[in-house]
N, C-alpha and C. Protein backbone atom coordinates (compact mmCIF):
# COMPACT_ATOMS: atom_id res chain seq x y z
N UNK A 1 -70.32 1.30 69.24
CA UNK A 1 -69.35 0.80 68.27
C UNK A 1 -68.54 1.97 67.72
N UNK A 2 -66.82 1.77 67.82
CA UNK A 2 -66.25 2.64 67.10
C UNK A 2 -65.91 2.80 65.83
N UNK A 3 -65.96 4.08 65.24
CA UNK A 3 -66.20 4.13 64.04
C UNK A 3 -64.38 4.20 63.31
N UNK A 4 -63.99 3.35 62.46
CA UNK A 4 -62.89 3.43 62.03
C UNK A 4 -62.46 4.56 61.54
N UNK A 5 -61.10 5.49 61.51
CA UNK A 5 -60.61 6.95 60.84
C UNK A 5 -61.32 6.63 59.37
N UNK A 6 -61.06 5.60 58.92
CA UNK A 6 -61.63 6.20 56.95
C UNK A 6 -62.95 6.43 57.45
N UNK A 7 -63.33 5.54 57.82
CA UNK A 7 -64.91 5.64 58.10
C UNK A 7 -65.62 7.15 58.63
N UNK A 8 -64.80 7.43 59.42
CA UNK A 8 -65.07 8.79 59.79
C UNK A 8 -64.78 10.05 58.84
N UNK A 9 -63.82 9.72 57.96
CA UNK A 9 -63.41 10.48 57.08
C UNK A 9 -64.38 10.87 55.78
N UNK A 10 -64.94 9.42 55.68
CA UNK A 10 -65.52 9.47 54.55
C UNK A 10 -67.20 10.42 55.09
N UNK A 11 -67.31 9.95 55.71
CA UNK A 11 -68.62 10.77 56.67
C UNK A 11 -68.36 11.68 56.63
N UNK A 12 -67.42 12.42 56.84
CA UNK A 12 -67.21 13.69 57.22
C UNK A 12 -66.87 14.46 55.51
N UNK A 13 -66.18 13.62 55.21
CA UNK A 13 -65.97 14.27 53.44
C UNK A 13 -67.60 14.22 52.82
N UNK A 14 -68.59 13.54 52.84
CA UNK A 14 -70.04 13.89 52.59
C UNK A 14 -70.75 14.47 53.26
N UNK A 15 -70.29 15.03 54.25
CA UNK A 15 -71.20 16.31 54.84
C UNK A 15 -70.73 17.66 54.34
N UNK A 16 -69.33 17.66 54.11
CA UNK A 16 -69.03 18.31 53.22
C UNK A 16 -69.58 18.71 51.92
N UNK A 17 -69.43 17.58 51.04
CA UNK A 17 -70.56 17.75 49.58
C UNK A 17 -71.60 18.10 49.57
N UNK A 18 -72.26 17.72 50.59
CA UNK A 18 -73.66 17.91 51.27
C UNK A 18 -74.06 19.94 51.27
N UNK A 19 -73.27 19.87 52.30
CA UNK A 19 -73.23 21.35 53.05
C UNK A 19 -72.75 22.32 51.78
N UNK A 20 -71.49 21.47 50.76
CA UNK A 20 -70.69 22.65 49.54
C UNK A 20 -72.06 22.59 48.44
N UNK A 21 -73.04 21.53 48.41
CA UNK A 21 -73.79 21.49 47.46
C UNK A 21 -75.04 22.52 47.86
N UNK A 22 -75.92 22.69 48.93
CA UNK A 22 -76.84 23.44 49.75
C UNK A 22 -76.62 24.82 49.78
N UNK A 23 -74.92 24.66 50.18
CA UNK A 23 -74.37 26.83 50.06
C UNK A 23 -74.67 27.70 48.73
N UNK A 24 -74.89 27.07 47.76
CA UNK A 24 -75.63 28.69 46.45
C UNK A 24 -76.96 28.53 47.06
N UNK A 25 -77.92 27.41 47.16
CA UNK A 25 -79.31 27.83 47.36
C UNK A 25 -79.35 28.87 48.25
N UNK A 26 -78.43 27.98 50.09
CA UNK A 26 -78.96 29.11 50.75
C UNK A 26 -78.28 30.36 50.76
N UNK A 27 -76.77 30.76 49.66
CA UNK A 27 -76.66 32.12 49.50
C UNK A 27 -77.28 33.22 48.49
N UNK A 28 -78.33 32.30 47.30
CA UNK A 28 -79.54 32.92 46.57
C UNK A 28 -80.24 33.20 47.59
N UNK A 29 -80.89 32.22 48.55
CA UNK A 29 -82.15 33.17 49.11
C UNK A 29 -81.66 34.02 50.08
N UNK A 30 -80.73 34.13 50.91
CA UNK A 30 -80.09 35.25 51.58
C UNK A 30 -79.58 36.52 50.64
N UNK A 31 -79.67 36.67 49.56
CA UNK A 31 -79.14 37.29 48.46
C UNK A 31 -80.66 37.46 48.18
N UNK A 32 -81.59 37.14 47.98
CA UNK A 32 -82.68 37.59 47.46
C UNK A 32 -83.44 38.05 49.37
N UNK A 33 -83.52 37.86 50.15
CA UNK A 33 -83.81 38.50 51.33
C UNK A 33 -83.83 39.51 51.58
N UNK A 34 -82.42 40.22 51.05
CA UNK A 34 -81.90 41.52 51.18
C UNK A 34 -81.30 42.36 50.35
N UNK A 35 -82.11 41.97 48.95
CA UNK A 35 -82.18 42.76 47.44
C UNK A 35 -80.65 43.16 47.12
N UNK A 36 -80.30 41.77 47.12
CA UNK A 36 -78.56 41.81 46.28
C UNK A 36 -78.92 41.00 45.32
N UNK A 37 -79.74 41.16 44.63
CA UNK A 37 -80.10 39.73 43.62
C UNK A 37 -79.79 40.74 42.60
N UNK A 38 -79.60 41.88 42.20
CA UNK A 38 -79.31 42.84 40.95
C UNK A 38 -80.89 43.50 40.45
N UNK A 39 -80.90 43.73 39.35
CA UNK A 39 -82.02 45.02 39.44
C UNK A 39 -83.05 43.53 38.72
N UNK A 40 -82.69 42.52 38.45
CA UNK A 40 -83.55 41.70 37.57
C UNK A 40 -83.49 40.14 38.52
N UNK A 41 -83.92 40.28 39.65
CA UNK A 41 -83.76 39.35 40.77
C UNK A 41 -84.35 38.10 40.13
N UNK A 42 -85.44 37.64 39.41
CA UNK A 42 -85.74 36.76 38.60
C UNK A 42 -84.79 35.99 37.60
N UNK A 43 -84.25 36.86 36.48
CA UNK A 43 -83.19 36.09 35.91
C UNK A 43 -82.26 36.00 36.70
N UNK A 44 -81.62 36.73 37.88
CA UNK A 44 -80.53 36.14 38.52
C UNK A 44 -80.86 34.70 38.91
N UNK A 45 -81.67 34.86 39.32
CA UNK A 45 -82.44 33.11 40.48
C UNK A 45 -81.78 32.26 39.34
N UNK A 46 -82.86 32.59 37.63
CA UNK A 46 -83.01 31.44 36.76
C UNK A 46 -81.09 31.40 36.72
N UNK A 47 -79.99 32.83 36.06
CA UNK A 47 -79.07 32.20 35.73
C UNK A 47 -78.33 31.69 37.04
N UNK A 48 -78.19 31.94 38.20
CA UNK A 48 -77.39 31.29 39.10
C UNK A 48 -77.88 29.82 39.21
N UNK A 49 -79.13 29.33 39.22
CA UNK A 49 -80.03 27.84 39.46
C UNK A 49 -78.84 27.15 38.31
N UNK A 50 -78.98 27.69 37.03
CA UNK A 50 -78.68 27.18 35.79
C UNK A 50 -77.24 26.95 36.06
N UNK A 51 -76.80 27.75 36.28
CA UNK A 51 -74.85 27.92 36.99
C UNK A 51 -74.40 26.64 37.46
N UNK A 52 -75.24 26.30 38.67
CA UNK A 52 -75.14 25.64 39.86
C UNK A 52 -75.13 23.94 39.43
N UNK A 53 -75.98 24.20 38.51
CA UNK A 53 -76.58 22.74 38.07
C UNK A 53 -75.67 22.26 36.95
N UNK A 54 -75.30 23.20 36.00
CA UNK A 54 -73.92 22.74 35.34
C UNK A 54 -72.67 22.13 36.27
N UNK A 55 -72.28 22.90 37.01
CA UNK A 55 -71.42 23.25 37.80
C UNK A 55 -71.00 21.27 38.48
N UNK A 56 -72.43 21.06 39.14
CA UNK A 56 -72.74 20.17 39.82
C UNK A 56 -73.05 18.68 39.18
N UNK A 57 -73.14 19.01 38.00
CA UNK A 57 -73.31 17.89 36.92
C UNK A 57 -72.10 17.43 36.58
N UNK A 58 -71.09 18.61 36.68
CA UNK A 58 -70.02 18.01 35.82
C UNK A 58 -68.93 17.48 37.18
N UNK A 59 -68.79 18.26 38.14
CA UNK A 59 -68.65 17.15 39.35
C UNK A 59 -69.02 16.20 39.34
N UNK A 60 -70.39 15.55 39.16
CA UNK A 60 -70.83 14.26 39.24
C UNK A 60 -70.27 12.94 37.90
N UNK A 61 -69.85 13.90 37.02
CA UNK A 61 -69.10 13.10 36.07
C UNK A 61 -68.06 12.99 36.31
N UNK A 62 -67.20 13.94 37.04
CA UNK A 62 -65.55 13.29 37.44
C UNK A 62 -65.74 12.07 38.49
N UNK A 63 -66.60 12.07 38.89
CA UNK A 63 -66.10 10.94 40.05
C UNK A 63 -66.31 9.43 39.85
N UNK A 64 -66.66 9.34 38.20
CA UNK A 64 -65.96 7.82 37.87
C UNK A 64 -64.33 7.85 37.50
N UNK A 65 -64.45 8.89 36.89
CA UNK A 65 -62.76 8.98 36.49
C UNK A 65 -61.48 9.17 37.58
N UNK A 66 -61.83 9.71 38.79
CA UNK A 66 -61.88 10.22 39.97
C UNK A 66 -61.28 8.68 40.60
N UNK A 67 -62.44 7.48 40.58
CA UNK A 67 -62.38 6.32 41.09
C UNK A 67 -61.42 5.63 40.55
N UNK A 68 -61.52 5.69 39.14
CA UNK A 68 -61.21 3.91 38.10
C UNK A 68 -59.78 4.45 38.12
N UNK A 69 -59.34 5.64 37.54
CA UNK A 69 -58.18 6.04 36.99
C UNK A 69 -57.33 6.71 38.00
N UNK A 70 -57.65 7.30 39.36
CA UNK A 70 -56.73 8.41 40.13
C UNK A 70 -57.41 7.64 41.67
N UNK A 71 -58.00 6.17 41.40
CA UNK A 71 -57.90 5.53 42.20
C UNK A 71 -58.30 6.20 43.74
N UNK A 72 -59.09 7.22 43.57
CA UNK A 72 -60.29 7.62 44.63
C UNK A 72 -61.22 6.68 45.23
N UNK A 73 -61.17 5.27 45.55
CA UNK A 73 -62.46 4.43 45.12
C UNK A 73 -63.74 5.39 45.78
N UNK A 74 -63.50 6.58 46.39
CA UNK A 74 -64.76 6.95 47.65
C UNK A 74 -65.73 8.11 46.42
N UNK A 75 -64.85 8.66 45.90
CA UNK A 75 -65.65 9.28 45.00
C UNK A 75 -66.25 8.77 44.10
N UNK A 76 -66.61 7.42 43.84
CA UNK A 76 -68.07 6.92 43.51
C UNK A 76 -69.33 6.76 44.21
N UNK A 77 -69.12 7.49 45.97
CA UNK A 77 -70.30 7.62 46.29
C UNK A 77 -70.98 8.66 46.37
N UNK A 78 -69.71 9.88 45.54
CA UNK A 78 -70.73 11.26 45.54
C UNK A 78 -70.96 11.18 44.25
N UNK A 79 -71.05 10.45 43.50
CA UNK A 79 -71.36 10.54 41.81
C UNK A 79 -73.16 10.85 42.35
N UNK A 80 -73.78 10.04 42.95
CA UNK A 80 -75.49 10.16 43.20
C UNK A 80 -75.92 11.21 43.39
N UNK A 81 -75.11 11.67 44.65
CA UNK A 81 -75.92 12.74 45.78
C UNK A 81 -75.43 14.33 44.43
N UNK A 82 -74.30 14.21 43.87
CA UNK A 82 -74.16 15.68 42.97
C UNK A 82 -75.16 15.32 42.01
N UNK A 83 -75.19 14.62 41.33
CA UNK A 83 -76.11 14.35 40.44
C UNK A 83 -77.65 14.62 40.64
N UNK A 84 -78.03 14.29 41.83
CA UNK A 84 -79.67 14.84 42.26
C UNK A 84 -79.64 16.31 42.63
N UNK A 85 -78.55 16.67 43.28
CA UNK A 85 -78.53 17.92 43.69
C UNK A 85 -78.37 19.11 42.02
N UNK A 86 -77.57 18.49 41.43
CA UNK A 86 -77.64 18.58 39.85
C UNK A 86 -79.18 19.29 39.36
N UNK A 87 -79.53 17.80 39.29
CA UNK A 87 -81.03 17.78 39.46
C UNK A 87 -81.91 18.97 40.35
N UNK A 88 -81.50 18.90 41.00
CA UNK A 88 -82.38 20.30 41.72
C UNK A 88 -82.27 21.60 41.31
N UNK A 89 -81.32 21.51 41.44
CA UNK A 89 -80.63 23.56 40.67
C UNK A 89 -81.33 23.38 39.76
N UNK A 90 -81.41 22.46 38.04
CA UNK A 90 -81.82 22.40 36.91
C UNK A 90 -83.65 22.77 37.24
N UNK A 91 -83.70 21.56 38.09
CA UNK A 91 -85.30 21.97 38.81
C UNK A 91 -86.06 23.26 39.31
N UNK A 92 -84.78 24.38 39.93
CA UNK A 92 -85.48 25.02 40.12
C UNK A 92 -85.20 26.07 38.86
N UNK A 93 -84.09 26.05 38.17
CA UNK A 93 -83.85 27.00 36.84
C UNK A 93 -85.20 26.73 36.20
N UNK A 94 -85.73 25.66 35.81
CA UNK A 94 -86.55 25.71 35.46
C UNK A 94 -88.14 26.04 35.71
N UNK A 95 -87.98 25.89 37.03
CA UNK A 95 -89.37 26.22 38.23
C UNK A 95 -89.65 27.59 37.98
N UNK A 96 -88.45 28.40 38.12
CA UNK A 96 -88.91 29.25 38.33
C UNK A 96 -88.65 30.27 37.24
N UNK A 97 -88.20 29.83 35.73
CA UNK A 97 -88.92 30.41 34.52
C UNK A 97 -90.30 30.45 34.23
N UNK A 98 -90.68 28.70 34.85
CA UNK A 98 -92.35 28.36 34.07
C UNK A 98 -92.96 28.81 35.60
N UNK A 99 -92.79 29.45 36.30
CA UNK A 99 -93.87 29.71 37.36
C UNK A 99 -93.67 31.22 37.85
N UNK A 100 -92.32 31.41 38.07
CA UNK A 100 -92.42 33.15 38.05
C UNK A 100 -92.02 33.99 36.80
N UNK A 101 -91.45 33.45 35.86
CA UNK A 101 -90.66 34.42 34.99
C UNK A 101 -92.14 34.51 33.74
N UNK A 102 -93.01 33.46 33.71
CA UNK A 102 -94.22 33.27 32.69
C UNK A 102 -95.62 32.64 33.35
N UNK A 103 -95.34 33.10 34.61
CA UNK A 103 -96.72 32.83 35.01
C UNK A 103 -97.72 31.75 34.91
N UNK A 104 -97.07 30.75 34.26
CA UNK A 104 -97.80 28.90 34.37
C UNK A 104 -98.47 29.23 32.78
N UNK A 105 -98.35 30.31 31.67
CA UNK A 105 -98.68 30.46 30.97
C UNK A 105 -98.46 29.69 29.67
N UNK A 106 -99.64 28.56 29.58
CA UNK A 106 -98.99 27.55 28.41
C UNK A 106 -98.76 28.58 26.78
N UNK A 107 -99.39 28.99 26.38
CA UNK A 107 -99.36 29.76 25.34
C UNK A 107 -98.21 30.06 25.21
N UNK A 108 -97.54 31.64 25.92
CA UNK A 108 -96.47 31.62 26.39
C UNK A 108 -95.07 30.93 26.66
N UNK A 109 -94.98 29.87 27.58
CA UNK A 109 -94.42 28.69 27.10
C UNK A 109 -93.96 28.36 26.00
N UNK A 110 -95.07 27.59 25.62
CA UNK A 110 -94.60 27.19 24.49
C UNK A 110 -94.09 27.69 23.19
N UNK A 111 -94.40 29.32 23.15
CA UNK A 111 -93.61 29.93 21.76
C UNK A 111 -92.17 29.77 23.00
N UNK A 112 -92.05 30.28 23.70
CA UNK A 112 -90.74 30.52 24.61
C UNK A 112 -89.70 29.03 24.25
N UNK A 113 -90.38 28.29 24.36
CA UNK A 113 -89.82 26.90 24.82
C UNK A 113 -89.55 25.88 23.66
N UNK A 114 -90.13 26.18 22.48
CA UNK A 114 -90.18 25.69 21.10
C UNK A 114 -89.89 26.62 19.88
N UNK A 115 -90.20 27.97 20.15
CA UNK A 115 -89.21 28.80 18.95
C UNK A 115 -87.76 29.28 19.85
N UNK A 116 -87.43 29.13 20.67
CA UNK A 116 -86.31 28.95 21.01
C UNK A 116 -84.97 28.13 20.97
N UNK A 117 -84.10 28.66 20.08
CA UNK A 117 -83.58 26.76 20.18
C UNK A 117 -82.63 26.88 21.21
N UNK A 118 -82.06 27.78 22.03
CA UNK A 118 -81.57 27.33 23.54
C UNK A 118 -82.83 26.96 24.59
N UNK A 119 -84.18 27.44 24.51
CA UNK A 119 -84.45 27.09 25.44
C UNK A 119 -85.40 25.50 24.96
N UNK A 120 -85.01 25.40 23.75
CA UNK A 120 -85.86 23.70 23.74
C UNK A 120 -84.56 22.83 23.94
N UNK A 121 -83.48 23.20 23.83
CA UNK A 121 -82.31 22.17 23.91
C UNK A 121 -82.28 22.13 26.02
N UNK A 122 -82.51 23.00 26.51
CA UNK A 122 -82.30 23.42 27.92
C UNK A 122 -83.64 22.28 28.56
N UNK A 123 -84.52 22.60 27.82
CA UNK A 123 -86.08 21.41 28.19
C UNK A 123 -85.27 20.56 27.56
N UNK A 124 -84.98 19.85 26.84
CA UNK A 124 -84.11 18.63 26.50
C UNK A 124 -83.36 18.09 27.52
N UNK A 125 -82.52 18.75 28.04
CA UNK A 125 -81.32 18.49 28.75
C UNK A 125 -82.28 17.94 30.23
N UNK A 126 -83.06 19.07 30.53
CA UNK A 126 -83.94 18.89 31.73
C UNK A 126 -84.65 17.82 32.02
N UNK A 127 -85.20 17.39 30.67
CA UNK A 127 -86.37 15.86 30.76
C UNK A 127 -84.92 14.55 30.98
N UNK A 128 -84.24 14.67 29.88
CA UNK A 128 -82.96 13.47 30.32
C UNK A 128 -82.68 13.55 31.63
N UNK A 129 -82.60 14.60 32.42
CA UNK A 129 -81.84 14.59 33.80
C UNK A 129 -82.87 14.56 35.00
N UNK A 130 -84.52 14.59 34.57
CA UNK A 130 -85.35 14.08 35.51
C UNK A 130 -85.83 12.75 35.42
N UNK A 131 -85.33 11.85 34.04
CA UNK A 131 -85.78 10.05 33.85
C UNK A 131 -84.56 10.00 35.07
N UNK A 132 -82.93 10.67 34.96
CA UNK A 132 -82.13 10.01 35.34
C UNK A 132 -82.30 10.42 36.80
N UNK A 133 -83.06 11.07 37.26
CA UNK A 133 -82.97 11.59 38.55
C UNK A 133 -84.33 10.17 39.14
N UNK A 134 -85.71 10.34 38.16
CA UNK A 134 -86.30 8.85 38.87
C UNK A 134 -85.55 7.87 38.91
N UNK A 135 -84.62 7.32 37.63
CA UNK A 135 -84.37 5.97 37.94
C UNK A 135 -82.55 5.93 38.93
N UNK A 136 -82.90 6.83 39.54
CA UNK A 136 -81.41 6.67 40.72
C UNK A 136 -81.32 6.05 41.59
N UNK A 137 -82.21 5.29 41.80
CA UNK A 137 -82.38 4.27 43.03
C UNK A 137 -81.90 2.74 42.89
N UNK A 138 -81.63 2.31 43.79
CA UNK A 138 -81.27 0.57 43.74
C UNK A 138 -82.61 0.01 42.96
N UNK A 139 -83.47 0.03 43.83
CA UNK A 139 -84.70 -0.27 42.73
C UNK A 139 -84.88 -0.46 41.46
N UNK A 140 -85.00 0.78 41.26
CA UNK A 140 -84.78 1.33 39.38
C UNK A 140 -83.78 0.54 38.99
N UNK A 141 -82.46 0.41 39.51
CA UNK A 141 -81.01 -0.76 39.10
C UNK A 141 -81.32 -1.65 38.42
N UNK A 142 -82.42 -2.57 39.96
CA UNK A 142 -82.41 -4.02 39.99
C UNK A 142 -84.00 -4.03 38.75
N UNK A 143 -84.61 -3.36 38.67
CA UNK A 143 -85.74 -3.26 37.17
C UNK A 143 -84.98 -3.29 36.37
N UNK A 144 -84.19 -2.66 35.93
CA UNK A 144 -83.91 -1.85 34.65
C UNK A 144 -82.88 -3.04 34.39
N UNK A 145 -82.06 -3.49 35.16
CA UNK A 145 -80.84 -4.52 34.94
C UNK A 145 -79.61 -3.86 34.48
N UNK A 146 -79.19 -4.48 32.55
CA UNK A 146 -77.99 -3.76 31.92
C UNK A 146 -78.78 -2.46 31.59
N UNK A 147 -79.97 -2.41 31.43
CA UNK A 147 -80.20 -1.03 30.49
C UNK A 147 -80.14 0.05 31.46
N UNK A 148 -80.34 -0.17 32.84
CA UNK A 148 -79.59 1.00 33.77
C UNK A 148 -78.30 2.12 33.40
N UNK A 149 -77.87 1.15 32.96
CA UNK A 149 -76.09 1.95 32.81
C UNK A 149 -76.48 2.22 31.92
N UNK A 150 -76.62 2.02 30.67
CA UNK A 150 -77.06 2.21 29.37
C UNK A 150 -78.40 3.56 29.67
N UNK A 151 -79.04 3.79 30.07
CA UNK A 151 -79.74 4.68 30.33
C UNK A 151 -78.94 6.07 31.17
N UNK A 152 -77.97 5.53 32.15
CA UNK A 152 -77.69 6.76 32.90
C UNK A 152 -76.09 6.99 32.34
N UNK A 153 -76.16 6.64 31.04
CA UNK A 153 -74.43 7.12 30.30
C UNK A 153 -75.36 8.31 29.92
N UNK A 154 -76.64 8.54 29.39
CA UNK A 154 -77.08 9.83 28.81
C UNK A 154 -77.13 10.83 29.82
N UNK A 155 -76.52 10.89 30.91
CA UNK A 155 -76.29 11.88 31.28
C UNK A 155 -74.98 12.97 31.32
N UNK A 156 -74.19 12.31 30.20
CA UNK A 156 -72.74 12.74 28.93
C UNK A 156 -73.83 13.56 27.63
N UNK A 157 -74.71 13.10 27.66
CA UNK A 157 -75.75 13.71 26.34
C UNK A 157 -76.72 14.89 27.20
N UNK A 158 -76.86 14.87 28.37
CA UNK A 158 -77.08 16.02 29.12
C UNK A 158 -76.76 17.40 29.48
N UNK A 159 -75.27 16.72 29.67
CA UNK A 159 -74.21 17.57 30.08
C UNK A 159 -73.59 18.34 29.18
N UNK A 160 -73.74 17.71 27.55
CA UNK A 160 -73.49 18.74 26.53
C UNK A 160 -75.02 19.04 26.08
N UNK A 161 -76.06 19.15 26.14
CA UNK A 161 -76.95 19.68 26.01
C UNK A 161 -76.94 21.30 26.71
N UNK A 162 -76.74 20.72 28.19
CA UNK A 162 -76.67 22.24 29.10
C UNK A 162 -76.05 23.07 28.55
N UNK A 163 -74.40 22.51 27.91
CA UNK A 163 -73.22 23.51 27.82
C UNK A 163 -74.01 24.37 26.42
N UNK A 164 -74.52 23.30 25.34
CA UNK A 164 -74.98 24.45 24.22
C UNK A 164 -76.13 25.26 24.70
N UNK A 165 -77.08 24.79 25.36
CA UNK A 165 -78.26 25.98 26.23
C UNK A 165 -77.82 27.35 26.55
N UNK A 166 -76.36 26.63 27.61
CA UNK A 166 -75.77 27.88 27.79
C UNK A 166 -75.17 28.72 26.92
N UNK A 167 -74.27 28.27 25.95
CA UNK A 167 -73.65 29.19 25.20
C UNK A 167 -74.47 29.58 24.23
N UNK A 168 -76.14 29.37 23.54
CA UNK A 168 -76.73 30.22 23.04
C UNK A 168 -77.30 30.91 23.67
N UNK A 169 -77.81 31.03 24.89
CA UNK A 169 -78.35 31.55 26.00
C UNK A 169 -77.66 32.99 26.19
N UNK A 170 -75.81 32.98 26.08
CA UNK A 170 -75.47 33.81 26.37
C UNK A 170 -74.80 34.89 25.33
N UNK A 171 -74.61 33.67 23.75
CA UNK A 171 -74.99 34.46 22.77
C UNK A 171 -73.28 34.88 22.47
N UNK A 172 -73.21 36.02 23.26
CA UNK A 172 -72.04 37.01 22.81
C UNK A 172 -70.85 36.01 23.54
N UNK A 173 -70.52 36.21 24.52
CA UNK A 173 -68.78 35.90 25.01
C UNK A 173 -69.45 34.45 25.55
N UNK A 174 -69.23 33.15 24.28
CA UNK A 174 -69.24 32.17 24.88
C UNK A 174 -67.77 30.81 25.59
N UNK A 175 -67.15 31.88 25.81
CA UNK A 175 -65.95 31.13 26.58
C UNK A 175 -65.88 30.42 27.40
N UNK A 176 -66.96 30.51 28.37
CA UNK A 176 -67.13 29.99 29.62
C UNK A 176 -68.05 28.48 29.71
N UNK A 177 -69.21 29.03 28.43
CA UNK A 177 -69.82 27.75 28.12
C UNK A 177 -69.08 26.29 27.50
N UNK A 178 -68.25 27.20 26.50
CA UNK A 178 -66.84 26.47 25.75
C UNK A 178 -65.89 25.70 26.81
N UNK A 179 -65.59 26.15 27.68
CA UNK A 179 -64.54 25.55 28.86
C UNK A 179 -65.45 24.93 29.78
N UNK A 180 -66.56 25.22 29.99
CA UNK A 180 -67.66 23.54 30.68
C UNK A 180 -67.47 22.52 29.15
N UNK A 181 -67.68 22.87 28.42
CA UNK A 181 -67.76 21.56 27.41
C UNK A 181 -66.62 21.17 27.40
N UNK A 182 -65.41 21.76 27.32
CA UNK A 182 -64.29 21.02 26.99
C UNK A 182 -64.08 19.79 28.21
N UNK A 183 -64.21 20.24 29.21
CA UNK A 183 -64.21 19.83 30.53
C UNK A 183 -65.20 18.37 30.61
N UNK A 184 -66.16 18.38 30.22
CA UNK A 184 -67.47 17.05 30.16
C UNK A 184 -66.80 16.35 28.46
N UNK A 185 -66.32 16.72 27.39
CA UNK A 185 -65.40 15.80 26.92
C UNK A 185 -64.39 15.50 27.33
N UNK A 186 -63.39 16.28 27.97
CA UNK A 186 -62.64 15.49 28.30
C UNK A 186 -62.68 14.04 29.84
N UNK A 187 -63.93 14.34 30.25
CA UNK A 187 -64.59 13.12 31.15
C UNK A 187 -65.02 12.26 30.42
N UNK A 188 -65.70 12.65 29.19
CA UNK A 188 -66.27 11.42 28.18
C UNK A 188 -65.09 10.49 27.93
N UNK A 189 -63.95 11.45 27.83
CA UNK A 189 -62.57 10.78 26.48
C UNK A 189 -62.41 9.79 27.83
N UNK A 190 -61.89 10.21 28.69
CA UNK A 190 -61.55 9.02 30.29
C UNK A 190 -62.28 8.28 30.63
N UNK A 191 -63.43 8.39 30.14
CA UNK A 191 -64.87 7.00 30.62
C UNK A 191 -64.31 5.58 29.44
N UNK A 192 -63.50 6.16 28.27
CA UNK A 192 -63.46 5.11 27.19
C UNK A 192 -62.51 3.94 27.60
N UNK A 193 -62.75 2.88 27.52
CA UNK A 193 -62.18 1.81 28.06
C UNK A 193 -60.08 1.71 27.71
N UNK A 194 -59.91 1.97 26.70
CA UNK A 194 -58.54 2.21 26.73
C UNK A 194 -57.88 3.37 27.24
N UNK A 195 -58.99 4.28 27.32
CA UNK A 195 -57.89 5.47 28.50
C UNK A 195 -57.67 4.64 29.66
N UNK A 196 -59.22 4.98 30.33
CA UNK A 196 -59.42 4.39 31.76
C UNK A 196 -58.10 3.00 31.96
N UNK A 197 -58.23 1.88 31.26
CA UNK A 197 -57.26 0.97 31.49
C UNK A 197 -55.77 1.51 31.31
């Protein structure tokens, strides 16, 4: 059976996302292979993971606005796949604070993770974006019903969670954290029913 040009297009535009989403992991571990990771190869991992997963979150929020308003209808099927991949970077930013950067050390931890207030807002952001990473399935949909959507709008309450993680995280020149947030409100302001219409 032949496959129609959109059809092929669209295939081919998600191997793309696919392959653009996969290229930091596999240029961290090729970067950590051959000691270009900088003199503190650990926090690089944690801040590039952390990078990636902002980065990839907030992609996953343009592509309702992407659809409804600039009439993309196809970019509502990478809203999922950025969003888990989202999910992963965040996964391993966090993996590999609590397993290499502190040694599985609850004690530890927890002053880290609770007298911190970037890094308890960052565990904040993280637990919202692993309910929303279980309930991503048709499954989870057809359970959950209306409270689905209603459950996975908090991932707008995620996405500014990360941005303040980051900008206390980085403390001094927070410009960069500032211009991801502006960026995930101004996706919020376009999700509201009289823009979008």
């Amino acid at each position: 059976m032949h496959q129609s040009p959109t059809s092929r297009r669209a295939r081919l535009l998600q191997g793309v996302i696919h392959l653009a989403s996969l290229a930091p992991l596999a240029a961290t571990i090729w970067a950590g292979l051959h000691g270009d990771l900088t003199a503190n190869p650990i926090q690089a991992i944690i801040q590039r993971a952390g990078r990636y997963a902002l980065i990839l979150l907030t992609a996953s929020l343009a592509c309702a606005p992407l659809s409804s308003i600039f009439e993309l209808r196809v970019a509502i099927r990478w809203r999922r796949p950025l969003g888990l991949y989202a999910f992963m970077y965040a996964a391993l930013h966090f993996g590999v604070f609590v397993a290499v950067d502190y040694g599985f050390d609850l004690v530890l931890l927890r002053e880290a993770i609770f007298e911190k207030r970037f890094a308890l807002v960052g565990f904040a952001a993280g637990l919202v974006l692993l309910a929303l990473a279980i309930t991503s399935t048709r499954g989870w949909a057809r359970r959950l019903g209306r409270r689905w959507e209603q459950l996975h709008r908090l991932v707008y309450v995620a996405g500014l969670l990360a941005v303040i993680h980051y900008a206390w995280a980085v403390k001094a020149d927070i410009r960069q954290p500032l211009a991801w947030g502006a960026v995930i409100v101004l996706l919020l302001i376009l999700r509201l029913p009289p823009v979008r219409h």
